[in-house]
PDB file of N, CA and C in Angstrom:
ATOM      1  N   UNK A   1      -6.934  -6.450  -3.989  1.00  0.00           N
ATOM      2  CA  UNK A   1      -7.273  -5.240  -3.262  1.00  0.00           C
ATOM      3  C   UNK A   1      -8.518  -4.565  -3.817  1.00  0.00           C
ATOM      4  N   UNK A   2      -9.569  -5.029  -4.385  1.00  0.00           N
ATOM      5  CA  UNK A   2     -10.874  -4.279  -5.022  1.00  0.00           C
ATOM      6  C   UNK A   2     -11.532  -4.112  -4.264  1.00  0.00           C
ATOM      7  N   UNK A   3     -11.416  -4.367  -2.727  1.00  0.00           N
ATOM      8  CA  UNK A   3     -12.388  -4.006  -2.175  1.00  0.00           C
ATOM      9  C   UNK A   3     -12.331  -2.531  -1.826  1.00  0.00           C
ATOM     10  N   UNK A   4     -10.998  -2.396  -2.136  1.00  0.00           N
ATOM     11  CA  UNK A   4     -10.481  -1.023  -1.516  1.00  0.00           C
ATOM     12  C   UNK A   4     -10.850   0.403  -2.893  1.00  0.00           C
ATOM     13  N   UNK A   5     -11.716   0.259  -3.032  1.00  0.00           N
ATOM     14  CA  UNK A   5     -12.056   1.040  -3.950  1.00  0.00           C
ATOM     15  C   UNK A   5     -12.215   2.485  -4.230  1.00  0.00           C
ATOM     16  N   UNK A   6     -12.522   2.714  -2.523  1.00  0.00           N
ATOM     17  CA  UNK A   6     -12.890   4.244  -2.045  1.00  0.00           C
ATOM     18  C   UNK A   6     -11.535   4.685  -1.522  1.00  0.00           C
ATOM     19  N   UNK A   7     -11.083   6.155  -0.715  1.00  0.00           N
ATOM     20  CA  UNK A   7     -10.069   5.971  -0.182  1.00  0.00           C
ATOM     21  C   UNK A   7     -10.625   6.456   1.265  1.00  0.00           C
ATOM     22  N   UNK A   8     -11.382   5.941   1.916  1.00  0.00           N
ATOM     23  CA  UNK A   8     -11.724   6.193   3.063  1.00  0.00           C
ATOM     24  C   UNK A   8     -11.187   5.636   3.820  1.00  0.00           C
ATOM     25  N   UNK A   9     -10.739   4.611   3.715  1.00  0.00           N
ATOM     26  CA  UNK A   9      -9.630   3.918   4.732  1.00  0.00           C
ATOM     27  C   UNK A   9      -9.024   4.075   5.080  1.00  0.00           C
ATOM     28  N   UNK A  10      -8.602   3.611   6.463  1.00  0.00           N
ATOM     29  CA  UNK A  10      -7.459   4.371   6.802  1.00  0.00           C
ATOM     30  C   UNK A  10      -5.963   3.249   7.300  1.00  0.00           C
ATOM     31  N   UNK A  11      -6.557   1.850   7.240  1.00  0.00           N
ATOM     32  CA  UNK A  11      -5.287   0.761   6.981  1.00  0.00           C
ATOM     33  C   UNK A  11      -5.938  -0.289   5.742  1.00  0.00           C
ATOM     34  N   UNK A  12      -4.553  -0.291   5.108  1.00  0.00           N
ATOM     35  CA  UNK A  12      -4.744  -1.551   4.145  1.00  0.00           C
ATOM     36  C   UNK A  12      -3.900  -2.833   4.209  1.00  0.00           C
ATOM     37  N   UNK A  13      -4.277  -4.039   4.001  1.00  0.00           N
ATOM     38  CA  UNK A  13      -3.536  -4.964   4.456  1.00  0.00           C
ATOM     39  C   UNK A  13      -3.348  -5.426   2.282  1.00  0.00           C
ATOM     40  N   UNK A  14      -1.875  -5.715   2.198  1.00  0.00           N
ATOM     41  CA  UNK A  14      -1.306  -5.895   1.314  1.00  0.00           C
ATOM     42  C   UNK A  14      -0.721  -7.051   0.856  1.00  0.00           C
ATOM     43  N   UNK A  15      -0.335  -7.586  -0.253  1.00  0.00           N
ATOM     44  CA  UNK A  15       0.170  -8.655  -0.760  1.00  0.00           C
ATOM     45  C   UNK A  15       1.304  -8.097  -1.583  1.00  0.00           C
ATOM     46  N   UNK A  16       2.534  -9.698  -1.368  1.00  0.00           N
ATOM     47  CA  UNK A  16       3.614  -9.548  -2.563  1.00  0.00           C
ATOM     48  C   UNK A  16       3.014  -9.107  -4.118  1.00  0.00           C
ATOM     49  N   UNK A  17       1.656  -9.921  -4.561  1.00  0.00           N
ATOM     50  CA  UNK A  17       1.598  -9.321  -5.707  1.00  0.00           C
ATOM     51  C   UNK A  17       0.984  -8.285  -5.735  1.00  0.00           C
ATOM     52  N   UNK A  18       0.382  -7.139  -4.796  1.00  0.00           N
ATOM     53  CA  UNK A  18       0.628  -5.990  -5.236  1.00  0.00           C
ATOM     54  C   UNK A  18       1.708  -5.305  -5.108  1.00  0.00           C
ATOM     55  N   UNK A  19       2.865  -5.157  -5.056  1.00  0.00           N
ATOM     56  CA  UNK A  19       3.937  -4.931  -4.957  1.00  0.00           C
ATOM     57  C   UNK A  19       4.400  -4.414  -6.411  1.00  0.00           C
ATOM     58  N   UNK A  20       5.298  -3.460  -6.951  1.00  0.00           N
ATOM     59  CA  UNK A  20       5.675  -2.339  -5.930  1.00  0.00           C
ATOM     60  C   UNK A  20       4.084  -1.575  -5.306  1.00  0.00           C
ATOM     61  N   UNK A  21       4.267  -1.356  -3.816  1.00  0.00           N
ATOM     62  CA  UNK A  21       3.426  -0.329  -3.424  1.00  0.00           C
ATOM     63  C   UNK A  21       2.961   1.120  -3.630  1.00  0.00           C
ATOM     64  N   UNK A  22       2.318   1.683  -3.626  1.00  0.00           N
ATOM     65  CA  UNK A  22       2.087   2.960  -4.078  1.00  0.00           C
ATOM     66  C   UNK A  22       0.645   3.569  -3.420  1.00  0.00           C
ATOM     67  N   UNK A  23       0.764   4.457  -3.231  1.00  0.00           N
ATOM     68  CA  UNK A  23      -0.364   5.206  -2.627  1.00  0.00           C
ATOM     69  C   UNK A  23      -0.810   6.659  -3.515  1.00  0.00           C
ATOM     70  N   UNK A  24      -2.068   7.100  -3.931  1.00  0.00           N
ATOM     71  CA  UNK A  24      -2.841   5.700  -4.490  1.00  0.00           C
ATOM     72  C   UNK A  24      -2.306   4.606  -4.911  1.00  0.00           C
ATOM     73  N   UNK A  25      -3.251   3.603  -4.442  1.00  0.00           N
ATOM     74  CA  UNK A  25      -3.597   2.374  -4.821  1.00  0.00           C
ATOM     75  C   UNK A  25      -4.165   2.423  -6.438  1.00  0.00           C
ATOM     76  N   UNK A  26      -3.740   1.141  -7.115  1.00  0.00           N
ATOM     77  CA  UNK A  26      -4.243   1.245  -8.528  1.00  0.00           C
ATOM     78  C   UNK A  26      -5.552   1.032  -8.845  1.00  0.00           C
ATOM     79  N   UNK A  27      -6.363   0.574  -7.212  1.00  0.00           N
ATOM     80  CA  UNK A  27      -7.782   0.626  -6.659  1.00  0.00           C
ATOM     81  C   UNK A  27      -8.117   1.934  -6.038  1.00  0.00           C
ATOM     82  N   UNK A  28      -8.087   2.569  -6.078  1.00  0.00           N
ATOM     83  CA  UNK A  28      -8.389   3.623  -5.601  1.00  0.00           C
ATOM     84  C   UNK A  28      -8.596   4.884  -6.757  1.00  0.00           C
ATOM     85  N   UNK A  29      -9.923   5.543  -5.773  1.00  0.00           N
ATOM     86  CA  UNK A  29     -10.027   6.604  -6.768  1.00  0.00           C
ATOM     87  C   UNK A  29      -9.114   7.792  -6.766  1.00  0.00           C
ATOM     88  N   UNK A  30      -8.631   8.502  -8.339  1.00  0.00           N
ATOM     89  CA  UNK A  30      -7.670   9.500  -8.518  1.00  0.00           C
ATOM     90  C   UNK A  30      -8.679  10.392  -7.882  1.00  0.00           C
ATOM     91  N   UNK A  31      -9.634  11.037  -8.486  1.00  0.00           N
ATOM     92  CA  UNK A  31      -9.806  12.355  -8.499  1.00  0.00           C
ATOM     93  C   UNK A  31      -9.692  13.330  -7.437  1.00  0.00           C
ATOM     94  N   UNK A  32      -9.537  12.525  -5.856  1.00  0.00           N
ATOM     95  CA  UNK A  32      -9.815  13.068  -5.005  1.00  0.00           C
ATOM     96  C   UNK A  32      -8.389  12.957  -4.250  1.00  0.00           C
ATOM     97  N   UNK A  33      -7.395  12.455  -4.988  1.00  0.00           N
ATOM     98  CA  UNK A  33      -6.401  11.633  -4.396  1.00  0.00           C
ATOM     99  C   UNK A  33      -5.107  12.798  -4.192  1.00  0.00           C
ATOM    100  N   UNK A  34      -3.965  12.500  -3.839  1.00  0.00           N
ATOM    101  CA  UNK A  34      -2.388  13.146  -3.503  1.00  0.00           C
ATOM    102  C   UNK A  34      -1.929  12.418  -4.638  1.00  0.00           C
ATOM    103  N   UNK A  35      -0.586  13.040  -4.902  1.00  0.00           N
ATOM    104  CA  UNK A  35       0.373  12.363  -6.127  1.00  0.00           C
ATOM    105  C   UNK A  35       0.900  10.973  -5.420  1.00  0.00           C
ATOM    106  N   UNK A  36       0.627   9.965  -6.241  1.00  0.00           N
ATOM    107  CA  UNK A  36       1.505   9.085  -6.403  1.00  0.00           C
ATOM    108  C   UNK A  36       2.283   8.785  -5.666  1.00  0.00           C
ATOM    109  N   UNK A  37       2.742   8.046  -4.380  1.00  0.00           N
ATOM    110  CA  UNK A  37       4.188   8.112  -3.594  1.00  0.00           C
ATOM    111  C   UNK A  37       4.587   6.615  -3.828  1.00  0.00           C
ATOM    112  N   UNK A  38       5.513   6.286  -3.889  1.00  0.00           N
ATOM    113  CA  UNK A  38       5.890   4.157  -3.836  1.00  0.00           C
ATOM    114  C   UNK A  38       6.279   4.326  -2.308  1.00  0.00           C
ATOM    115  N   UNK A  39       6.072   3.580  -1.957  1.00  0.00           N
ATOM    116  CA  UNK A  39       6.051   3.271  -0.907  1.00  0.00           C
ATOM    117  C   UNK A  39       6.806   1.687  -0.193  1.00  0.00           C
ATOM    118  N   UNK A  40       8.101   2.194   0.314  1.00  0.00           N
ATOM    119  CA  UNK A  40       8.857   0.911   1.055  1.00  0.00           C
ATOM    120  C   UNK A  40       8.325  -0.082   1.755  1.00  0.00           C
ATOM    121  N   UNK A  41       7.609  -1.340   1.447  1.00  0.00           N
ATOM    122  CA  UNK A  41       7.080  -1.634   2.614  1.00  0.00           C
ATOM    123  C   UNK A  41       7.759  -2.997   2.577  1.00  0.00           C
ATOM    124  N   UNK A  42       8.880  -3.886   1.828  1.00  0.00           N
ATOM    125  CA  UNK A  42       9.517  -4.948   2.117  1.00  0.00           C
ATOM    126  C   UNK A  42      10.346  -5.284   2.801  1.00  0.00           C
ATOM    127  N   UNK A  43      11.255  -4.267   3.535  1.00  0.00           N
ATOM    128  CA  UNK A  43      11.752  -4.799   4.361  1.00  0.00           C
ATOM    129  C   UNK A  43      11.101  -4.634   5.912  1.00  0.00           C
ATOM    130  N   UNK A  44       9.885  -4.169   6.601  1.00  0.00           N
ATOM    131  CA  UNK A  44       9.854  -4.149   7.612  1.00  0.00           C
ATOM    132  C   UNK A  44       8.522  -5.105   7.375  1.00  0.00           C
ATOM    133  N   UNK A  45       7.565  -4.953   6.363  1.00  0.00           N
ATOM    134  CA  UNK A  45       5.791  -5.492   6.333  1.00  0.00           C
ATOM    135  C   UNK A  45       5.256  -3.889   6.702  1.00  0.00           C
ATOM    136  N   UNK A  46       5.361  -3.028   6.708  1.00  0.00           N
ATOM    137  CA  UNK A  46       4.571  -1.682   7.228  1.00  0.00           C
ATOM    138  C   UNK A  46       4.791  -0.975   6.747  1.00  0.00           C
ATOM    139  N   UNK A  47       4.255  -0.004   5.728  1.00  0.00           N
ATOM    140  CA  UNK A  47       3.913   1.365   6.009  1.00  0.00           C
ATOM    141  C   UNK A  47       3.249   2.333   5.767  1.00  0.00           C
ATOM    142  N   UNK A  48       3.431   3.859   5.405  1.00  0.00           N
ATOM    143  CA  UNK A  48       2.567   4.814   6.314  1.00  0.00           C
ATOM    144  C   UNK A  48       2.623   5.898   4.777  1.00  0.00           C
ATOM    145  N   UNK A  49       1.292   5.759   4.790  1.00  0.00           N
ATOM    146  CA  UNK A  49       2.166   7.136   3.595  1.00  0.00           C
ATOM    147  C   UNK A  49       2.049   8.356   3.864  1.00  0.00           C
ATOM    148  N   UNK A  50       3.117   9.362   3.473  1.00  0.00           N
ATOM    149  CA  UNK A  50       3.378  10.769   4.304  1.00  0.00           C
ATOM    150  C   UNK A  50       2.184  11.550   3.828  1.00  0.00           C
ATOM    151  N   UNK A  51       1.489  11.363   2.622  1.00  0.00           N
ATOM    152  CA  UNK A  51       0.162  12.064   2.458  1.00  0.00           C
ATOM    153  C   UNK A  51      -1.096  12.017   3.152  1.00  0.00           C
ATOM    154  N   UNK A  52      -1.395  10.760   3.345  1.00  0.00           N
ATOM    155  CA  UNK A  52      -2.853  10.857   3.876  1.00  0.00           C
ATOM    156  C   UNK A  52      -2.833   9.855   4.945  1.00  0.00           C
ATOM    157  N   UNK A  53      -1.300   9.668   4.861  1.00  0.00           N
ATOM    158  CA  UNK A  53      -1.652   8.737   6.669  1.00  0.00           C
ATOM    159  C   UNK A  53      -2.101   7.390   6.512  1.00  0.00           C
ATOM    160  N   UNK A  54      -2.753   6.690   5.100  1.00  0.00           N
ATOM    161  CA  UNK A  54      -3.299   5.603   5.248  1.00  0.00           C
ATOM    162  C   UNK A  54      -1.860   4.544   5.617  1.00  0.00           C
ATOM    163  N   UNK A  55      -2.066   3.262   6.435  1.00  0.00           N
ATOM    164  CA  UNK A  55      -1.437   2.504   6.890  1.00  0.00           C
ATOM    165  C   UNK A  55      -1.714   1.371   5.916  1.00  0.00           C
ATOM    166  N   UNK A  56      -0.433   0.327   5.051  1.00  0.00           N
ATOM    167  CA  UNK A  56      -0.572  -0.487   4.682  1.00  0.00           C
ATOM    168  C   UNK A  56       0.385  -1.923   5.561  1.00  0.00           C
ATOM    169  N   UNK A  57      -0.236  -3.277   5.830  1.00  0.00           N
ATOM    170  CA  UNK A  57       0.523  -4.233   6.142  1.00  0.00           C
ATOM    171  C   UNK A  57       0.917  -5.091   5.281  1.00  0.00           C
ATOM    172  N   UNK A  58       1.574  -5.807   5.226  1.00  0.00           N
ATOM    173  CA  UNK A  58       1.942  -6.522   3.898  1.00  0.00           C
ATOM    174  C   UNK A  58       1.576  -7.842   4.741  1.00  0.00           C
ATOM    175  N   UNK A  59       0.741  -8.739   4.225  1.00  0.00           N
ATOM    176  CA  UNK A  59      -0.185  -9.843   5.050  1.00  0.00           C
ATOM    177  C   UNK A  59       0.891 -11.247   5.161  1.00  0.00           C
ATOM    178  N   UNK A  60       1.508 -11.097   4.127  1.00  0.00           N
ATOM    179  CA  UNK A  60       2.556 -12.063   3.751  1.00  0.00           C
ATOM    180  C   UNK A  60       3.738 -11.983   3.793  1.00  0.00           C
ATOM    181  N   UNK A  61       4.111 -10.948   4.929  1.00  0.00           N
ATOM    182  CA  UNK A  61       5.375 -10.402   4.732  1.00  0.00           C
ATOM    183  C   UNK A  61       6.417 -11.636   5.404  1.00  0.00           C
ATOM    184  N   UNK A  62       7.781 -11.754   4.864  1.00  0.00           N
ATOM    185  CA  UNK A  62       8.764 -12.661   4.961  1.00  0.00           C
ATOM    186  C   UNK A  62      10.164 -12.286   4.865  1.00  0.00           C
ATOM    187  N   UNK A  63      10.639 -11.681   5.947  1.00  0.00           N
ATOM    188  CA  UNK A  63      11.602 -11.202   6.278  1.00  0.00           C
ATOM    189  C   UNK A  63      13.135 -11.389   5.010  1.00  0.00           C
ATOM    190  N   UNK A  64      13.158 -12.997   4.654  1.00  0.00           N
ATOM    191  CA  UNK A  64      13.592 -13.440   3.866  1.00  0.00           C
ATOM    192  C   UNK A  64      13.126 -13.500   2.068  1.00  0.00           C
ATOM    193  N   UNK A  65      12.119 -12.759   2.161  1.00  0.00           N
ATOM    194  CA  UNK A  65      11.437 -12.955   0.834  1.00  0.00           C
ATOM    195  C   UNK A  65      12.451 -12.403  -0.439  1.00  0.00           C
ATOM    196  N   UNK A  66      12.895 -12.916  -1.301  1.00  0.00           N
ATOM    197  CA  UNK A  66      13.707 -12.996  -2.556  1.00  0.00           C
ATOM    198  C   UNK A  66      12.963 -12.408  -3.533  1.00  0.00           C
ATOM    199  N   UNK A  67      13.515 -11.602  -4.247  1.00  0.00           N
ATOM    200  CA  UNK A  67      12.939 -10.836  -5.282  1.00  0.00           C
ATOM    201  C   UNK A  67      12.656  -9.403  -5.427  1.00  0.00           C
ATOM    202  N   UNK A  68      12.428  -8.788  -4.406  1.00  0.00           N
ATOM    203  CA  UNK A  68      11.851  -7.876  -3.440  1.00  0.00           C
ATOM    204  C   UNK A  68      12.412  -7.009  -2.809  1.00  0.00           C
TER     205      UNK A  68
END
């Protein structure tokens, strides 16, 4: 996820290994940022965070995925 560096975005597409999710991103800049939220996104592949609205997909998501 380094490309995601700024937080101007407004969807991010995600991987198992960034997992657990969180918004900020551990790419993303603090200073300008909301606290911290984790964010559910294994059992559906989607979601939304209640702060700033950015949208994450999980690119690899697997309904069945173990571990998770």
């Amino acid at each position: 996820m380094s490309e995601h560096s700024t937080n101007s975005k407004t969807h991010y597409d995600v991987t198992y290994k960034d997992l657990p999710l969180h918004c900020p991103t551990r790419d993303m800049s603090l200073w300008n940022s909301h606290p911290r939220v984790f964010l559910p996104i294994e059992l559906t592949g989607k979601a939304k965070c209640p702060y700033c609205g950015a949208e994450y997909t999980l690119t690899d998501w697997d309904p069945n995925h173990s571990g998770h």
